[in-house]
C-alpha atoms as a PDB file:
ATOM      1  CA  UNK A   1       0.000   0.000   0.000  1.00  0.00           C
ATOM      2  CA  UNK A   2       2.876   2.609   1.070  1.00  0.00           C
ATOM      3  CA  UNK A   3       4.957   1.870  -2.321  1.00  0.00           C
ATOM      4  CA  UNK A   4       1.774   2.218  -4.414  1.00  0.00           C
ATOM      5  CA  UNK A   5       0.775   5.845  -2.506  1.00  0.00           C
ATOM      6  CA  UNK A   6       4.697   6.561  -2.751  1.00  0.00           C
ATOM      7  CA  UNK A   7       4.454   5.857  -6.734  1.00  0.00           C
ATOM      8  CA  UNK A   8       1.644   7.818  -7.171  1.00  0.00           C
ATOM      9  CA  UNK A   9       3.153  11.049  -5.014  1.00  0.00           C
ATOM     10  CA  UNK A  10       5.986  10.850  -7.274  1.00  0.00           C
ATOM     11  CA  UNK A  11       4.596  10.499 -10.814  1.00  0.00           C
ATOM     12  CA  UNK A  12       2.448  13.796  -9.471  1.00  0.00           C
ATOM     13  CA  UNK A  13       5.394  15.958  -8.636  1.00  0.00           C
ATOM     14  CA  UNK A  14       7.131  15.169 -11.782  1.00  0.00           C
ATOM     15  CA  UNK A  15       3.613  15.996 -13.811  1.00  0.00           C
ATOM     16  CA  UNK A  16       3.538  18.953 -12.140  1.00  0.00           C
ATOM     17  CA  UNK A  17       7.065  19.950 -12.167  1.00  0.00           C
ATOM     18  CA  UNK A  18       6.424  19.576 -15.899  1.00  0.00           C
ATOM     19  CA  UNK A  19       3.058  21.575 -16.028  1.00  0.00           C
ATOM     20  CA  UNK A  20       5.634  24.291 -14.647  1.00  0.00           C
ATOM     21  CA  UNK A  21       8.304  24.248 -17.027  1.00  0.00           C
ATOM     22  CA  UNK A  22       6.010  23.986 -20.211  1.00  0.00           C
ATOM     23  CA  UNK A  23       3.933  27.168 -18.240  1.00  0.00           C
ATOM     24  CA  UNK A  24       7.195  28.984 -18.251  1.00  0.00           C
ATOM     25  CA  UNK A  25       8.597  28.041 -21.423  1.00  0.00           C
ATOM     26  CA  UNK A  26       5.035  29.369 -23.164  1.00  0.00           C
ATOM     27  CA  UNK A  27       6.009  32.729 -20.960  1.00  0.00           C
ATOM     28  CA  UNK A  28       9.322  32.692 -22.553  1.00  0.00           C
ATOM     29  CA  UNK A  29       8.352  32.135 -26.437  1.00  0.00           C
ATOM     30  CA  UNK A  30       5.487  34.420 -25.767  1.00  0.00           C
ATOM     31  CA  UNK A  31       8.249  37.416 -24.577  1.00  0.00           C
ATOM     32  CA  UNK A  32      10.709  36.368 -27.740  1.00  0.00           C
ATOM     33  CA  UNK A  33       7.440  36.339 -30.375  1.00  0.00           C
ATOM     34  CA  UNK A  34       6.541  39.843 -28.592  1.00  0.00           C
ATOM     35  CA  UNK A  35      10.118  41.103 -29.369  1.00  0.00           C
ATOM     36  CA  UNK A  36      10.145  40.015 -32.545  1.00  0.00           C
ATOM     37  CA  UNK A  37       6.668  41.859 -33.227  1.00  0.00           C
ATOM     38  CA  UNK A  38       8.314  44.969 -31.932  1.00  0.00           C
ATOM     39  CA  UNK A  39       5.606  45.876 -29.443  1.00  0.00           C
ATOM     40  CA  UNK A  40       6.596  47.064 -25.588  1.00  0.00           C
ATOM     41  CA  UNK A  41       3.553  45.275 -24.367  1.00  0.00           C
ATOM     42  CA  UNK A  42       4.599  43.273 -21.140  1.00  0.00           C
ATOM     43  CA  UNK A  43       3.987  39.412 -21.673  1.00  0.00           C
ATOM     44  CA  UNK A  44       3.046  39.004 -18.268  1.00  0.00           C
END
């Protein structure tokens, strides 16, 4: 029971540790794309 409820803590963190690198990758293209536009708009 304790491995299964360890497994399952784990394969959560690393989805979510995911969820926030793709979030701030997105944050990151979005600045580049807005440079590349040429506007001063703030991405975030």
């Amino acid at each position: 029971m304790k491995k299964g409820l360890a497994r399952v803590i784990i394969g959560y963190k690393r989805v979510k540790a995911l969820s926030v690198m793709e979030r701030s990758m997105t944050k990151c293209q979005e600045k580049n794309e807005m440079k590349k536009d040429g506007t001063t708009k703030a991405a975030f």
